[in-house]
PDB file of N, CA and C in Angstrom:
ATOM      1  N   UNK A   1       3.195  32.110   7.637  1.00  0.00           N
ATOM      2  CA  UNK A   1       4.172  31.849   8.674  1.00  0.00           C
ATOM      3  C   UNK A   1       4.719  30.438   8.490  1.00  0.00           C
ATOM      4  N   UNK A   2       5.864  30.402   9.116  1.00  0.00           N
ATOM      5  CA  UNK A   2       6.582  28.977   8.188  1.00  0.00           C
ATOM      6  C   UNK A   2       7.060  28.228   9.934  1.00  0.00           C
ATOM      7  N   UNK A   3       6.660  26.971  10.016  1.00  0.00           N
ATOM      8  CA  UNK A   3       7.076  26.824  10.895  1.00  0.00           C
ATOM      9  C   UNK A   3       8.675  25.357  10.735  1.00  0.00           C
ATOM     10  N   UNK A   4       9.118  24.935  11.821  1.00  0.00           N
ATOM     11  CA  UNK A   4      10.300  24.175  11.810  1.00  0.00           C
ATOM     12  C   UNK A   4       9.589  23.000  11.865  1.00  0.00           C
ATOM     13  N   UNK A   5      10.063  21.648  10.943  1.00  0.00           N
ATOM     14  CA  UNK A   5       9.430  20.519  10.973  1.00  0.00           C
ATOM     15  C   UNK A   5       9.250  19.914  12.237  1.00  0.00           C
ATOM     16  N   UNK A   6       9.928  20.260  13.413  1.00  0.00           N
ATOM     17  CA  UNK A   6       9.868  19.833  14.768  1.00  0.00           C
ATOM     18  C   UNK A   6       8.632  20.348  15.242  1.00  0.00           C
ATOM     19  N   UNK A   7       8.105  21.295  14.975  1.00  0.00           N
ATOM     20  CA  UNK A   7       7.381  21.783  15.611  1.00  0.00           C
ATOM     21  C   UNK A   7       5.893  21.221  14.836  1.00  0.00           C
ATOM     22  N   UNK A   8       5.799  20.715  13.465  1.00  0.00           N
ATOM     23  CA  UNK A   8       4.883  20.047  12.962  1.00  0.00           C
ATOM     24  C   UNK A   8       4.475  18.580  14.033  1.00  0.00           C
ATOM     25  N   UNK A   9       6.034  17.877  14.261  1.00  0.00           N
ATOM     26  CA  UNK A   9       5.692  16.702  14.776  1.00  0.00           C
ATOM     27  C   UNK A   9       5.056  16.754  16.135  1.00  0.00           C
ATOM     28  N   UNK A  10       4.945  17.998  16.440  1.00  0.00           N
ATOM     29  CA  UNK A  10       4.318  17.949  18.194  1.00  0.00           C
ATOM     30  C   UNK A  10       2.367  17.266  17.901  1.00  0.00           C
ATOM     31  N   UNK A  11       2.387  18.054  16.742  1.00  0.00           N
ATOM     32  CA  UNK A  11       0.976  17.929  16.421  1.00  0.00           C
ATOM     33  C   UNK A  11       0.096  16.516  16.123  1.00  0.00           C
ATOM     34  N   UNK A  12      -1.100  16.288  17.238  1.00  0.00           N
ATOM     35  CA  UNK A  12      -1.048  14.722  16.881  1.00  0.00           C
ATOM     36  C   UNK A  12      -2.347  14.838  16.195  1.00  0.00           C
ATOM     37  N   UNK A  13      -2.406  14.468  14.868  1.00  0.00           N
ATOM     38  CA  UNK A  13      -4.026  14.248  14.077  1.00  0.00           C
ATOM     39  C   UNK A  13      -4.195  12.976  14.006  1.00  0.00           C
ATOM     40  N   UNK A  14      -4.956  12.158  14.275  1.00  0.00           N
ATOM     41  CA  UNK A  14      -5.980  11.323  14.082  1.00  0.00           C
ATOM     42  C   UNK A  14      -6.706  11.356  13.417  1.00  0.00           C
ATOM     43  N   UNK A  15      -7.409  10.098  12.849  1.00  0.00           N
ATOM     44  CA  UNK A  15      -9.146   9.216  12.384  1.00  0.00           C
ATOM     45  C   UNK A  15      -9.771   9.771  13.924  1.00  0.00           C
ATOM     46  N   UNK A  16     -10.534  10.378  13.099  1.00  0.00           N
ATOM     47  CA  UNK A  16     -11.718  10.320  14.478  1.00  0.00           C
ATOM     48  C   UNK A  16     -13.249   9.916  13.928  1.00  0.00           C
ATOM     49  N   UNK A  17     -13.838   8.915  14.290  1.00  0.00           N
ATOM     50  CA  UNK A  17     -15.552   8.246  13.977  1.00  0.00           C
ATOM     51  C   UNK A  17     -16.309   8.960  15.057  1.00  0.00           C
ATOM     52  N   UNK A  18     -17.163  10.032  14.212  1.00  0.00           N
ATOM     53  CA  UNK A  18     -17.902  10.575  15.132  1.00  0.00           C
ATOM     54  C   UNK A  18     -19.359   9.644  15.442  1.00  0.00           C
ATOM     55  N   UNK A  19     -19.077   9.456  16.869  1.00  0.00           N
ATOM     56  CA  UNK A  19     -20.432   8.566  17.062  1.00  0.00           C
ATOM     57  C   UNK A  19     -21.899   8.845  17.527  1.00  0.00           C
ATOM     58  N   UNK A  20     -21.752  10.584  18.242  1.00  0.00           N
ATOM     59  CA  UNK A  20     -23.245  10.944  18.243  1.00  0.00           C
ATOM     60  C   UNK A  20     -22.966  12.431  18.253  1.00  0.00           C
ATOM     61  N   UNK A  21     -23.824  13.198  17.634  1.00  0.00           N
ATOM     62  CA  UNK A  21     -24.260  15.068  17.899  1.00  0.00           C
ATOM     63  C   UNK A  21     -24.843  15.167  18.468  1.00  0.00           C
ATOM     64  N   UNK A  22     -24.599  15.970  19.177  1.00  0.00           N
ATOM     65  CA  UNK A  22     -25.873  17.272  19.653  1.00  0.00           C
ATOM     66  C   UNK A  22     -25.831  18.355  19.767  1.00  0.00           C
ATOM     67  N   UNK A  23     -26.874  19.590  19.356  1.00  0.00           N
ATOM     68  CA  UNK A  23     -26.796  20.841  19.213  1.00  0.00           C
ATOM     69  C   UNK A  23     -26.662  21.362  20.570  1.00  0.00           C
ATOM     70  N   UNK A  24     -25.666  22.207  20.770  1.00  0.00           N
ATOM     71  CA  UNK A  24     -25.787  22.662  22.442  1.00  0.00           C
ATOM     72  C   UNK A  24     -27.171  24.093  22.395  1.00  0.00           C
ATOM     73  N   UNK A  25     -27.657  23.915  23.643  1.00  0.00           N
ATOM     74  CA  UNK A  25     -28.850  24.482  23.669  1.00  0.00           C
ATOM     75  C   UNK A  25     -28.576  26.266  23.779  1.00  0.00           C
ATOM     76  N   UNK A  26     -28.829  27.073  23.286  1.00  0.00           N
ATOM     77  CA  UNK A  26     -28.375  28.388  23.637  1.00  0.00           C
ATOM     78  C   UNK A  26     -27.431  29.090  22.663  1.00  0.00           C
ATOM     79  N   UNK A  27     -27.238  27.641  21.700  1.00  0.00           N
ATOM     80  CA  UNK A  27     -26.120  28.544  20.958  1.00  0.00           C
ATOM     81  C   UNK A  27     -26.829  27.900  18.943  1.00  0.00           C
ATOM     82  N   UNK A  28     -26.259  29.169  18.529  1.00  0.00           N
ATOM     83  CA  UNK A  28     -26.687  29.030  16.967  1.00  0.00           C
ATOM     84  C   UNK A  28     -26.149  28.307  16.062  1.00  0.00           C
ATOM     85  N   UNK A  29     -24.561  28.142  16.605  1.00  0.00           N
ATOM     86  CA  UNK A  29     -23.909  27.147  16.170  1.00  0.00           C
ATOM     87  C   UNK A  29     -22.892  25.850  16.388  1.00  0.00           C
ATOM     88  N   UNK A  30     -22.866  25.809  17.355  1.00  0.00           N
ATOM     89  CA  UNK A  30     -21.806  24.879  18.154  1.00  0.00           C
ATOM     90  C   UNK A  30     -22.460  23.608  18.127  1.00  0.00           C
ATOM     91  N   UNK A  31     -22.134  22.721  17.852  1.00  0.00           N
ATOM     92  CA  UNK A  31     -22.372  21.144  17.965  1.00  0.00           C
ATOM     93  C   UNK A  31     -21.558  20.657  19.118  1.00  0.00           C
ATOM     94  N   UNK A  32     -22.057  19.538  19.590  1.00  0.00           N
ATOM     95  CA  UNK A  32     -21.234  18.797  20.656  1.00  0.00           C
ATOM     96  C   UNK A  32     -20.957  17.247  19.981  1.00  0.00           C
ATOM     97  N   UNK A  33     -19.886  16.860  19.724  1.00  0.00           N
ATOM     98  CA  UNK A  33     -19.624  15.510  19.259  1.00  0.00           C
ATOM     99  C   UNK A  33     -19.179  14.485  20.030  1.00  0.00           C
ATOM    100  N   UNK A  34     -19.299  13.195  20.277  1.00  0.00           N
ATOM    101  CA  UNK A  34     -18.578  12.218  20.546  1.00  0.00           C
ATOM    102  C   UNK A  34     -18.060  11.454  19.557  1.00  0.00           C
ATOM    103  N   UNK A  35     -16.638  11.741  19.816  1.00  0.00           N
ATOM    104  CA  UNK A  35     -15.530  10.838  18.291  1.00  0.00           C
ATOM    105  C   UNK A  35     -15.114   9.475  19.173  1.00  0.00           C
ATOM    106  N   UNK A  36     -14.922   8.805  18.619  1.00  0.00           N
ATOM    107  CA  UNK A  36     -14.060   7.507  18.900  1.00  0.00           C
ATOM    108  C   UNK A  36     -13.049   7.674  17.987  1.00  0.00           C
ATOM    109  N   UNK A  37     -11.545   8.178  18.732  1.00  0.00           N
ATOM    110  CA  UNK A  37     -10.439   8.218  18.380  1.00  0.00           C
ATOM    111  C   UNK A  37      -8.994   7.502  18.357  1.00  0.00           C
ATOM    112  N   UNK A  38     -10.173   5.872  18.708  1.00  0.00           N
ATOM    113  CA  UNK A  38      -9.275   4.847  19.212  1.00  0.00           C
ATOM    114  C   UNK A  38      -8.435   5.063  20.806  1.00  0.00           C
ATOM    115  N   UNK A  39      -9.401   5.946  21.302  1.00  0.00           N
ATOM    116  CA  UNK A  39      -8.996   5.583  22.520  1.00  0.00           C
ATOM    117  C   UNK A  39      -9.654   5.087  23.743  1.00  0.00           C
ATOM    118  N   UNK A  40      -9.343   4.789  24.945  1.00  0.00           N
ATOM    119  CA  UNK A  40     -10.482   4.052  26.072  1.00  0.00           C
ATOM    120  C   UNK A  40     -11.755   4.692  25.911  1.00  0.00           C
ATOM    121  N   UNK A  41     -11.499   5.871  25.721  1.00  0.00           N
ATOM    122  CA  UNK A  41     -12.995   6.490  26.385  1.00  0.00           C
ATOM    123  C   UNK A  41     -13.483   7.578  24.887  1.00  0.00           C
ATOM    124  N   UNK A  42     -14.698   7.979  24.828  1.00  0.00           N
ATOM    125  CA  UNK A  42     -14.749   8.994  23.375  1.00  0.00           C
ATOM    126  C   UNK A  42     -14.672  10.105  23.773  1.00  0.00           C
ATOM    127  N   UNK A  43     -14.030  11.069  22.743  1.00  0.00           N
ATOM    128  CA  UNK A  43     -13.514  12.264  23.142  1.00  0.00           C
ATOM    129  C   UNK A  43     -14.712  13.389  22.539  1.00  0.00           C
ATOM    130  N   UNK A  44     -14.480  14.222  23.745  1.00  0.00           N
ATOM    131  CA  UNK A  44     -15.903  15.460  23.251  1.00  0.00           C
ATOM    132  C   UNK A  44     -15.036  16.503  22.644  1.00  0.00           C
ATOM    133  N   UNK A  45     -15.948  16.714  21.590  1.00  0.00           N
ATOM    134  CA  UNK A  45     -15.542  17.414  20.537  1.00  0.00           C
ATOM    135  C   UNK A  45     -16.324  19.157  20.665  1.00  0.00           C
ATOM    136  N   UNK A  46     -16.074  20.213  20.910  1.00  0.00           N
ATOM    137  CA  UNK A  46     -17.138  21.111  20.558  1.00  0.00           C
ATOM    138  C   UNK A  46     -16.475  22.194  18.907  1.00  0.00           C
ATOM    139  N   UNK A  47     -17.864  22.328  18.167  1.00  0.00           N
ATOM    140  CA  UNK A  47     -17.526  22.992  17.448  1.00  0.00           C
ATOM    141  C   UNK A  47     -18.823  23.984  16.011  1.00  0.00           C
ATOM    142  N   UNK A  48     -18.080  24.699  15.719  1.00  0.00           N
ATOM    143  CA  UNK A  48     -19.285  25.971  15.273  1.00  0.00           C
ATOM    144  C   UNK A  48     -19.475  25.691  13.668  1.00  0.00           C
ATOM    145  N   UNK A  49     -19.828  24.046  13.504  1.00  0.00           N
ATOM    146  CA  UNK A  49     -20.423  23.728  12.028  1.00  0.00           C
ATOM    147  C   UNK A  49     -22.068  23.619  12.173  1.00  0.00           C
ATOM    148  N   UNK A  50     -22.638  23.789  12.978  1.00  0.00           N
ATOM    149  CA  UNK A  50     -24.312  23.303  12.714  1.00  0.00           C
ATOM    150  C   UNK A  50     -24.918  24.148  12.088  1.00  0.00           C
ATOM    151  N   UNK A  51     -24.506  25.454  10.902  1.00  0.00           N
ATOM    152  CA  UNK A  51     -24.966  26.317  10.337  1.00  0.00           C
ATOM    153  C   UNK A  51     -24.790  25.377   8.635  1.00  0.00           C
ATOM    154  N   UNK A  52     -23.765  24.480   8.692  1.00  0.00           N
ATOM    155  CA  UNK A  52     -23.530  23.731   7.349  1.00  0.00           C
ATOM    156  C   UNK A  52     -23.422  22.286   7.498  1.00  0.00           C
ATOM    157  N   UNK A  53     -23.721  21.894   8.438  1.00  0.00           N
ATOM    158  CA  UNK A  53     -23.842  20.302   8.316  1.00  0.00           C
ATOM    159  C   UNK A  53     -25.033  20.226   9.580  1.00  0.00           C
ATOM    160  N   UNK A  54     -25.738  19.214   9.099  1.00  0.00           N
ATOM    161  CA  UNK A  54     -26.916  18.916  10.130  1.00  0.00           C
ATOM    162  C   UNK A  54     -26.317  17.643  11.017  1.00  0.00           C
ATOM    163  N   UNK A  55     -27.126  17.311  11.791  1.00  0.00           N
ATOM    164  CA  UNK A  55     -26.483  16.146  12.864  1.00  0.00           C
ATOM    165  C   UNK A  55     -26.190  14.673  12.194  1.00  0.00           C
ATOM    166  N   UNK A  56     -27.436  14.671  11.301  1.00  0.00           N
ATOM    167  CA  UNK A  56     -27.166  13.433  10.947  1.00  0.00           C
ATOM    168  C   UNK A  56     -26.052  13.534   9.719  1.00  0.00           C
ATOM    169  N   UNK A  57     -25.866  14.280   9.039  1.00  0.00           N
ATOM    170  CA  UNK A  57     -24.697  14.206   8.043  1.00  0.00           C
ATOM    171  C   UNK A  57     -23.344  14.165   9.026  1.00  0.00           C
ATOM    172  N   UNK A  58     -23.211  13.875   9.837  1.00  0.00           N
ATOM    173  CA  UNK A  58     -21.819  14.063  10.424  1.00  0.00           C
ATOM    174  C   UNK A  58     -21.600  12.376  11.735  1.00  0.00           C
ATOM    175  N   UNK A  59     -22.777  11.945  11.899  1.00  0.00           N
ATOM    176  CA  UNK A  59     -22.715  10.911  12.675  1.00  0.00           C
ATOM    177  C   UNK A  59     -22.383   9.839  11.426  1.00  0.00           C
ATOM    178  N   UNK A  60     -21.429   8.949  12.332  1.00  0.00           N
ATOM    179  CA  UNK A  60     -20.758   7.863  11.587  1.00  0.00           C
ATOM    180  C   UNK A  60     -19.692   8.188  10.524  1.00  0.00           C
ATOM    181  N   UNK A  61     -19.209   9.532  10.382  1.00  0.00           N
ATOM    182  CA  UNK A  61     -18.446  10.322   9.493  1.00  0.00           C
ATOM    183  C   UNK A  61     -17.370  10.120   9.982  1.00  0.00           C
ATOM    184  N   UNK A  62     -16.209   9.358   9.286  1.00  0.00           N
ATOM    185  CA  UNK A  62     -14.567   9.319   9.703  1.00  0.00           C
ATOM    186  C   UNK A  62     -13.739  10.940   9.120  1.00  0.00           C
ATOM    187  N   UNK A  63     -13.661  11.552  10.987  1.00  0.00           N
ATOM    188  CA  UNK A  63     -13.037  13.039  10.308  1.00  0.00           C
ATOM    189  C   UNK A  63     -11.581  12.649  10.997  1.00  0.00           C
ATOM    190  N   UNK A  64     -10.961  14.143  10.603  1.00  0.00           N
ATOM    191  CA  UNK A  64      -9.708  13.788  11.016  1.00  0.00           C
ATOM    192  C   UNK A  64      -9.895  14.958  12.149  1.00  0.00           C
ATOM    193  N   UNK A  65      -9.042  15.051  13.343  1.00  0.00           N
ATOM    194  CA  UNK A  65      -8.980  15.551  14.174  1.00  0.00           C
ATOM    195  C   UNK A  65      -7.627  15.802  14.842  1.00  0.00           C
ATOM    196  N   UNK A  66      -7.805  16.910  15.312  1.00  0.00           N
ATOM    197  CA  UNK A  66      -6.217  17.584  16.043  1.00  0.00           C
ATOM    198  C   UNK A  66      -6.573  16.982  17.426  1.00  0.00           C
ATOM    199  N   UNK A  67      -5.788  16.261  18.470  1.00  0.00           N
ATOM    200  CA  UNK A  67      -6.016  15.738  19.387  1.00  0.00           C
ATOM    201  C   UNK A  67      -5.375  16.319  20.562  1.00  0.00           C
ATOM    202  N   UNK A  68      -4.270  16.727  20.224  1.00  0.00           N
ATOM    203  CA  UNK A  68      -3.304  17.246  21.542  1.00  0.00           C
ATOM    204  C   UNK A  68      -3.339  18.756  21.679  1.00  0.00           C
ATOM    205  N   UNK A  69      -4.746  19.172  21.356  1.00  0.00           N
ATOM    206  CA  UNK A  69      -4.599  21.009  21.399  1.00  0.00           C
ATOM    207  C   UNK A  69      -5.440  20.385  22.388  1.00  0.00           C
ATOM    208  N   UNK A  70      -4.405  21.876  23.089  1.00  0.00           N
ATOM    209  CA  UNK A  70      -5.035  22.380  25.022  1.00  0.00           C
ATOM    210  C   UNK A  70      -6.624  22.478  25.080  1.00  0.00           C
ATOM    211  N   UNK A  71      -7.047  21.740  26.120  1.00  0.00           N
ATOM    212  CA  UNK A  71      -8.765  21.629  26.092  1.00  0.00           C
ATOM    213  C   UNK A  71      -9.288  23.250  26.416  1.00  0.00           C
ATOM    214  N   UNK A  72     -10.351  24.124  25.339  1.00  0.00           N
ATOM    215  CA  UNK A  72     -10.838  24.844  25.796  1.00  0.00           C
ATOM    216  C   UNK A  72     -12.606  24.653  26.617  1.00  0.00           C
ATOM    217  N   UNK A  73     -13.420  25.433  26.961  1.00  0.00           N
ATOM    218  CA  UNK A  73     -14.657  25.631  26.866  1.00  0.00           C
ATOM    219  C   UNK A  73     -15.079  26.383  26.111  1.00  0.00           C
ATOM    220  N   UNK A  74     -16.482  25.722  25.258  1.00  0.00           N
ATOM    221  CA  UNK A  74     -17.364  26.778  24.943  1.00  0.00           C
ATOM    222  C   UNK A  74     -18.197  26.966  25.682  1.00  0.00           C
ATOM    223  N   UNK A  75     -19.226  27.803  25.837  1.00  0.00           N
ATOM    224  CA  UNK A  75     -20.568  27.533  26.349  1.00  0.00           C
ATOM    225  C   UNK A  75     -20.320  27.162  27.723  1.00  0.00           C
ATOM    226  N   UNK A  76     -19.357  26.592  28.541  1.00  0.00           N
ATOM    227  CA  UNK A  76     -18.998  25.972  29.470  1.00  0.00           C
ATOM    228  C   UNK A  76     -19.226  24.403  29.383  1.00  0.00           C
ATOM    229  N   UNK A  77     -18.670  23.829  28.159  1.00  0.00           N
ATOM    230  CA  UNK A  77     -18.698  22.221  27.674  1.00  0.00           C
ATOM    231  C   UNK A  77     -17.247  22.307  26.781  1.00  0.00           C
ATOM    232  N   UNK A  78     -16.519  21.169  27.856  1.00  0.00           N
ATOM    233  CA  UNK A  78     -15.002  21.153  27.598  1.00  0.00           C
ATOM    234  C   UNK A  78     -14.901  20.762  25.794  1.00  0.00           C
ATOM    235  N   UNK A  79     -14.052  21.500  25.369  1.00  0.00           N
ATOM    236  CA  UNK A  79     -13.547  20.668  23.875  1.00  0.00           C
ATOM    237  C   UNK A  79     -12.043  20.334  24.129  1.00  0.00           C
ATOM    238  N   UNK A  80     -12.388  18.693  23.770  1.00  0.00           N
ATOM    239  CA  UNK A  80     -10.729  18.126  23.744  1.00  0.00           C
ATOM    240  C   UNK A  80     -10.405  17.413  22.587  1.00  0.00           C
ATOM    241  N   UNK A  81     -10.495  18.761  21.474  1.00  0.00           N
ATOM    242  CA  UNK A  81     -10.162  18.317  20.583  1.00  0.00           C
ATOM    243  C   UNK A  81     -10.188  19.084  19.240  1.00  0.00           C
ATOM    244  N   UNK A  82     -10.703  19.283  18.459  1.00  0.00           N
ATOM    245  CA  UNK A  82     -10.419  20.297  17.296  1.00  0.00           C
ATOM    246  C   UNK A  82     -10.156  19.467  15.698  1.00  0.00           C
ATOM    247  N   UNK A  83     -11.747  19.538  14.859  1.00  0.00           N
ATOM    248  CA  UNK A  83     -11.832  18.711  13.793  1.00  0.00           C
ATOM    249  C   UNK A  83     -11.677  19.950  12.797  1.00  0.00           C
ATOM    250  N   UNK A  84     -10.705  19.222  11.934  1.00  0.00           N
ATOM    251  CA  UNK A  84      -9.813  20.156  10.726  1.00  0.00           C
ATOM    252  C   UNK A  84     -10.848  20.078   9.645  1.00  0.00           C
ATOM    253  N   UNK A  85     -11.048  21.026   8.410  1.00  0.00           N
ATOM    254  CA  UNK A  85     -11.560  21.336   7.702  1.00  0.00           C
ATOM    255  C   UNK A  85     -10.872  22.602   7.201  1.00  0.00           C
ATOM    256  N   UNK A  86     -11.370  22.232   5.596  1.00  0.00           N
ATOM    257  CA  UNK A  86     -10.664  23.388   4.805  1.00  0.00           C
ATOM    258  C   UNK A  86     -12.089  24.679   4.884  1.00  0.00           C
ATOM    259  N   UNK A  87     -11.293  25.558   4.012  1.00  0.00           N
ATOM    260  CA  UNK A  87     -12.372  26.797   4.128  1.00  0.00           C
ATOM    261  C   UNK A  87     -12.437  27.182   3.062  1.00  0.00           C
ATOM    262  N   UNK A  88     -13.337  27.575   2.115  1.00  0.00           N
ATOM    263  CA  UNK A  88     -13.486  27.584   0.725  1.00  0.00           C
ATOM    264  C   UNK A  88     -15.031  29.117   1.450  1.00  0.00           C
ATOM    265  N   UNK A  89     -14.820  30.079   0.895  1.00  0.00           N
ATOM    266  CA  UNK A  89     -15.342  31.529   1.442  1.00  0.00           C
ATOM    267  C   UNK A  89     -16.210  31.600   2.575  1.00  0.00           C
ATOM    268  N   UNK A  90     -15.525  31.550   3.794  1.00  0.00           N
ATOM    269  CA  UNK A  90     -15.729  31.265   4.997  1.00  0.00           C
ATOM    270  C   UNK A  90     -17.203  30.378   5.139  1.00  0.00           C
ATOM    271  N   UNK A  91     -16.689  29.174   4.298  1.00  0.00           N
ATOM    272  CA  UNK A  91     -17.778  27.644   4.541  1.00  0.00           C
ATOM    273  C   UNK A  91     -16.457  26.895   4.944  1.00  0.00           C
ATOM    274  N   UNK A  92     -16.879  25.637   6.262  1.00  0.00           N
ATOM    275  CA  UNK A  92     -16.069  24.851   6.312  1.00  0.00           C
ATOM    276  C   UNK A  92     -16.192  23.559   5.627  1.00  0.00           C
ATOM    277  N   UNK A  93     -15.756  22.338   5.233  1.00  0.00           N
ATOM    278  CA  UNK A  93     -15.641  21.493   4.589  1.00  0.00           C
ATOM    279  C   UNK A  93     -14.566  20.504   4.996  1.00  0.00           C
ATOM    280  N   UNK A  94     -15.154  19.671   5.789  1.00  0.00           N
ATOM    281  CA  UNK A  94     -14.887  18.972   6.861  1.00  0.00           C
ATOM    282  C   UNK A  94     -13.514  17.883   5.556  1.00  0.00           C
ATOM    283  N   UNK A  95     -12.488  17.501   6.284  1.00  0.00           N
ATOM    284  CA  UNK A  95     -11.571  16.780   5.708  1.00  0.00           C
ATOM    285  C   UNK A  95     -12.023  15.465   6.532  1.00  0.00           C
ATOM    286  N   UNK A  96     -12.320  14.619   5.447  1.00  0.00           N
ATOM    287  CA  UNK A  96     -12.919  12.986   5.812  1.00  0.00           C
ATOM    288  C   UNK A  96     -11.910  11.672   5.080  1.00  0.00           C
ATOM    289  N   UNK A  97     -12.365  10.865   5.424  1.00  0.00           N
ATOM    290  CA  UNK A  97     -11.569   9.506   5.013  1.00  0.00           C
ATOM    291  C   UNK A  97     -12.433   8.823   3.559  1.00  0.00           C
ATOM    292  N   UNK A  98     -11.836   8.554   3.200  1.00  0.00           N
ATOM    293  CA  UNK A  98     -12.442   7.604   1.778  1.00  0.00           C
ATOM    294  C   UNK A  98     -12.577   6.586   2.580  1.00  0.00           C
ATOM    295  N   UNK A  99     -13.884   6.482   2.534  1.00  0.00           N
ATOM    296  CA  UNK A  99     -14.448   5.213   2.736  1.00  0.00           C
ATOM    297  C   UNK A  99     -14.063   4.121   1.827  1.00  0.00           C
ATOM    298  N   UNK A 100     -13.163   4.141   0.757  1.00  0.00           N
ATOM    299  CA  UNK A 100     -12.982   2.970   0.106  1.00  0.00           C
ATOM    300  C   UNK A 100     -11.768   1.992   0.833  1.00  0.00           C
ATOM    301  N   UNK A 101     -11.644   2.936   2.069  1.00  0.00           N
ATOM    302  CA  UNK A 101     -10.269   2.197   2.942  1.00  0.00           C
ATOM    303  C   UNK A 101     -10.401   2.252   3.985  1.00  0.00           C
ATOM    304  N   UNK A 102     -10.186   0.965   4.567  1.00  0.00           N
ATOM    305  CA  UNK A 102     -10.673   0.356   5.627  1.00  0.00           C
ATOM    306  C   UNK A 102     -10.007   0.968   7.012  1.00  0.00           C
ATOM    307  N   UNK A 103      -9.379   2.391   6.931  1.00  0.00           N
ATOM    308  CA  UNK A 103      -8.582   3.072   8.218  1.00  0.00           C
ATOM    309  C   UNK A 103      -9.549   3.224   9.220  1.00  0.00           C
ATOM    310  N   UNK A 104      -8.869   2.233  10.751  1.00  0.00           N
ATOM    311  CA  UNK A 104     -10.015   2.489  11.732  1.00  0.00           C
ATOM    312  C   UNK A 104      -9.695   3.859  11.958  1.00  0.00           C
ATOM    313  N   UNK A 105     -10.381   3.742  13.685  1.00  0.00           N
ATOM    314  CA  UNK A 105     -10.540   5.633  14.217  1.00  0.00           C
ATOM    315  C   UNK A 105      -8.991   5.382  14.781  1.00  0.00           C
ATOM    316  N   UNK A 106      -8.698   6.094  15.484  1.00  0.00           N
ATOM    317  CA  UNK A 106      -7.436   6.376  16.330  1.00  0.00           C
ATOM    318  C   UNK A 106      -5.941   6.226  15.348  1.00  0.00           C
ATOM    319  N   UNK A 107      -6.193   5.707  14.101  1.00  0.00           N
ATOM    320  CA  UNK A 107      -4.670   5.925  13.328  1.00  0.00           C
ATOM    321  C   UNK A 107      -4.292   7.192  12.811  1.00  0.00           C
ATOM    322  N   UNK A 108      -2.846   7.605  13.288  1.00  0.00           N
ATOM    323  CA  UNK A 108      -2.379   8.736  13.154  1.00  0.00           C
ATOM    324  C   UNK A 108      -1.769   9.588  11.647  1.00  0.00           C
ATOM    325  N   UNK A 109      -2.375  10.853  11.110  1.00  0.00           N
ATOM    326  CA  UNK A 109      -2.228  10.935  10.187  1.00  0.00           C
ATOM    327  C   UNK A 109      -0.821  11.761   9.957  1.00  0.00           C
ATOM    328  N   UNK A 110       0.026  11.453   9.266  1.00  0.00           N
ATOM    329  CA  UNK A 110       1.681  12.198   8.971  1.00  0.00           C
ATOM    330  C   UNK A 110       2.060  12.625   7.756  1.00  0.00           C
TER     331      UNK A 110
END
């Protein structure tokens, strides 16, 4: 599906520094994240990688993140937010920052 470049620019991705996990209790795969996305407060993240990344491989990890998708619930724990990763036979593979460059959290990616 092809969309109109206008409709790309609605989309806001960010650096997001994830600063702590936790496995939500009850579920097999959902993680709960706090990113620092350069903004006042850190944004909770929920999402269904804890089958391929453990907690500590993902704390202190600069991901990139979709920021302005509508907050859902999982589990009944808000997600305001949505971390991009490619898919290589339904494994995800989180899209990260080269650490060889000094991009804080909250700069916007275009």
């Amino acid at each position: 599906m092809e969309i109109e470049y206008e409709d790309f620019l609605k989309l806001d991705i960010r650096v997001g520094l994830v600063k702590s996990c936790y496995k939500i209790p009850k579920s097999k795969n959902l993680y709960k994240l706090m990113v620092d996305c350069g903004e006042k407060d850190l944004r909770q993240i929920v999402t269904g990688i804890a089958h391929f990344y453990s907690q500590e491989d993902l704390i202190n990890e600069k991901i990139i993140i979709l920021t302005n998708l509508k907050p859902r619930k999982f589990m009944g724990i808000e997600s305001q937010g949505m971390l991009l990763a490619a898919d290589l036979n339904n494994e995800p593979f989180l899209l990260k920052i080269d650490e060889r460059k000094p991009i804080p959290p909250g700069s916007k990616i275009k």
